[in-house]
Each structure stands twice: as C-alpha cells, then as structure tokens.
Protein backbone atom coordinates (compact mmCIF):
# COMPACT_ATOMS: atom_id res chain seq x y z
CA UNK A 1 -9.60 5.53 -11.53
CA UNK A 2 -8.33 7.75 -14.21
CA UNK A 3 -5.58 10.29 -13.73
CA UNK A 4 -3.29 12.70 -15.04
CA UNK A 5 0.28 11.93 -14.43
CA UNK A 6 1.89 14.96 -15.10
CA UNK A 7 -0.13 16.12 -11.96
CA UNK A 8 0.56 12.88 -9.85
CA UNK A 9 3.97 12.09 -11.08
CA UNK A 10 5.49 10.16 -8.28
CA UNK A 11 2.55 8.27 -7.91
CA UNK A 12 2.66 7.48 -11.45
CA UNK A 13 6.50 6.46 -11.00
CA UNK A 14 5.56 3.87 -8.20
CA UNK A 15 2.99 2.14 -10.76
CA UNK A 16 5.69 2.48 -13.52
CA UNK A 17 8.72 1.21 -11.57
CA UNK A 18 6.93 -0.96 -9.21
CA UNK A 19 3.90 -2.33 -11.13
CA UNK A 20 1.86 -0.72 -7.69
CA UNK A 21 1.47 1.60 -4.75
CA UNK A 22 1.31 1.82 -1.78
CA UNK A 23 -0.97 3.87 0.43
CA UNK A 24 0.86 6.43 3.18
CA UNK A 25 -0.40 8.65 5.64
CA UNK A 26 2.45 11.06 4.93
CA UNK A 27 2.01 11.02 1.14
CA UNK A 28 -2.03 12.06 1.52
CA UNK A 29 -0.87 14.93 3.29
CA UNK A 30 1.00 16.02 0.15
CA UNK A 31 -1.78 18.14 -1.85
CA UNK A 32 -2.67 16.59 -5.41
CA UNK A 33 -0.22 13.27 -4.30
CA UNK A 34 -3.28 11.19 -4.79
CA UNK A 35 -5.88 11.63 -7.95
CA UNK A 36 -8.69 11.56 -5.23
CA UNK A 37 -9.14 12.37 -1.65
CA UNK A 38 -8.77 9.59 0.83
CA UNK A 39 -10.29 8.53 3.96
CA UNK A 40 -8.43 9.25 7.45
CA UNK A 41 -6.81 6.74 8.93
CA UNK A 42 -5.66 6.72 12.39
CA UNK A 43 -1.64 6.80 13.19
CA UNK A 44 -0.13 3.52 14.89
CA UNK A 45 2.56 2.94 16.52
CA UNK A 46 5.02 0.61 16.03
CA UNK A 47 4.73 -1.22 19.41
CA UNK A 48 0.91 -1.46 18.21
CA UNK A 49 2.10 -4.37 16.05
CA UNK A 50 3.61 -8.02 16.62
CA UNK A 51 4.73 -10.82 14.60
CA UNK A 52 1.57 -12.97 13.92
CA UNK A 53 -0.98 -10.00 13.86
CA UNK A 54 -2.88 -9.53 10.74
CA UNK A 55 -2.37 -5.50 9.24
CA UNK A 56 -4.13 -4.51 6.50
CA UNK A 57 -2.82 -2.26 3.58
CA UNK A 58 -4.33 -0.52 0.95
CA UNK A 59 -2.40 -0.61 -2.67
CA UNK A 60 -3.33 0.80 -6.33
CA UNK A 61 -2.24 -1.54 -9.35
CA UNK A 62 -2.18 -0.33 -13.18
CA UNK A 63 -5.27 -2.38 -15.02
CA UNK A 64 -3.89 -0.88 -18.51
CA UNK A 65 -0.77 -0.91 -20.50
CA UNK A 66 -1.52 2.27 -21.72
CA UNK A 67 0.39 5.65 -21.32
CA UNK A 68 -2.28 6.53 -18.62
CA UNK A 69 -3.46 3.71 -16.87
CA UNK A 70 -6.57 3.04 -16.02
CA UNK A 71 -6.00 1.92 -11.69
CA UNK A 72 -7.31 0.03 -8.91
CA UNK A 73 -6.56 -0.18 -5.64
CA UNK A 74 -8.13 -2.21 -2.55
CA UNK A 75 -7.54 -3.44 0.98
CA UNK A 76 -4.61 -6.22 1.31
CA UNK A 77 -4.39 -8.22 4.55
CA UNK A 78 -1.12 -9.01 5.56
CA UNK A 79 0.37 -11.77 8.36
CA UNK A 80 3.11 -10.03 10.35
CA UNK A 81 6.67 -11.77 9.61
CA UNK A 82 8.62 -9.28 11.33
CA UNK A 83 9.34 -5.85 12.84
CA UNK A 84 11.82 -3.74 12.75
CA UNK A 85 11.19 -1.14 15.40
CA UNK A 86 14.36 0.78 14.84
CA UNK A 87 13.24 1.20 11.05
CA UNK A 88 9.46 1.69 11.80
CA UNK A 89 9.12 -1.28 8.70
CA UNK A 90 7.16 -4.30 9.21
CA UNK A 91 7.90 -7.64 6.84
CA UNK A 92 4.61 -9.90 5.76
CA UNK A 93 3.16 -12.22 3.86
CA UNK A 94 0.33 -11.46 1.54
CA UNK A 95 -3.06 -13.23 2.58
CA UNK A 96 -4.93 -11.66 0.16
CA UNK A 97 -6.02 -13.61 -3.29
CA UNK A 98 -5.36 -11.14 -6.35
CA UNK A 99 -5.51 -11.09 -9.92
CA UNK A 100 -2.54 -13.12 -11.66
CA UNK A 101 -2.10 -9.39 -13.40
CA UNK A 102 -1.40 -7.28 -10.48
CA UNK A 103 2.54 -6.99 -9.60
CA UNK A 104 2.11 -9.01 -5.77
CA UNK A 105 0.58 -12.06 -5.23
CA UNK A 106 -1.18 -14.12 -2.19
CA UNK A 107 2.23 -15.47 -0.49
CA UNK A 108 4.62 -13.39 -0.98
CA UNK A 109 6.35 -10.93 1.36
CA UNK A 110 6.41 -7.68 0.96
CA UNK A 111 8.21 -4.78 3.23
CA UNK A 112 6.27 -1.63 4.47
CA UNK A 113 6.45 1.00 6.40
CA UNK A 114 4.32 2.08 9.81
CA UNK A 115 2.89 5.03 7.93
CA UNK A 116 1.33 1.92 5.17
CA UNK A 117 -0.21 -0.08 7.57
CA UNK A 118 -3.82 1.24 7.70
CA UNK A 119 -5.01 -0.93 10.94
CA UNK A 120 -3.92 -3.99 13.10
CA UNK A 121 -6.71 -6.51 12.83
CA UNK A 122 -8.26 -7.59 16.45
CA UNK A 123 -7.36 -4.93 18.16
C-alpha cells in the first residue's frame, strides 16, 4: 500500500514514531485518515471483553525505509491480560508470529484501546 503522507499525515506519524498503526473505528470516520477505505466493523463494548479472551486487531507496519513507505497491515490476535474498564484500554499479549522487521513481536504486550479491538474471538 502506497500513500501520500502529506494527505495522511498522522497516520504517517504513527508509522514514523511508532514503527506501526493501529486500526480505530473513530479514526476511519475521519475522511482521507486512511489511504484506502476500510471495512465496517461492529462497536464493542467493554464488558464484551475478559481477561483470557482472544481479540483480534488489525495494524499497518512500514516495509521500506524510504521517505514514503511502502505498508502492510494484517489481522493480529491478541490474549487478553487485562482491562481497564474505567479507561476503555485492554492490555495483551501478541499471539500472532510476525516478521523479525515489523516494530511488535509474538509475546509481547501491547496496550489498546476498545475502539482497536476489531472482534472478541468465540463469541
């Protein structure tokens, strides 16, 4: 996925700062947020998720070093650490194997918000 990121600059910023993205409901509501149009995705709630469910995420990670990266992005399963229903944020650990390149790794845990999580496996 190609892009121009003087049109998509604070998704460009995430993949700068970051080394990736993260998919958000609220963000694909932004016009021109995203270099392509995305699928719908149903809200949840937080009570919708527990510690031990599976969620699944969807994040974009620069493939080039280049000025305008060439990016990729796919479906990352995560096991539920913890919630934080005050916050709406949900801590867990990456089951997904990815490419030694890409900023997060199979293992590690990683802090999102309600609006990232795409669905609650199971359920």
């Amino acid at each position: 996925m190609k892009f121009d990121a003087n049109d998509h600059k604070a998704f460009f910023n995430d993949l700068t700062d970051e080394g990736f993205h993260i998919f958000s409901r609220q963000h694909a509501q932004s016009a021109g947020f995203y270099p392509n149009a995305f699928p719908w995705y149903p809200e949840l709630d937080i009570s919708d998720i527990k510690d031990g469910d599976t969620i699944t995420i969807r994040a974009f990670f620069p493939t080039s070093k280049t000025a305008i990266p060439t990016i990729d992005s796919g479906h990352i399963d995560l096991k539920v650490e913890y919630v934080d229903r005050d916050a709406k944020t949900v801590f867990g650990n990456i089951l997904t194997e990815l490419p030694t390149a890409f900023a997060l790794s199979k293992g590690t845990t990683i802090e999102v918000n309600l609006d990232e999580v795409l669905s609650v496996q199971d359920r």
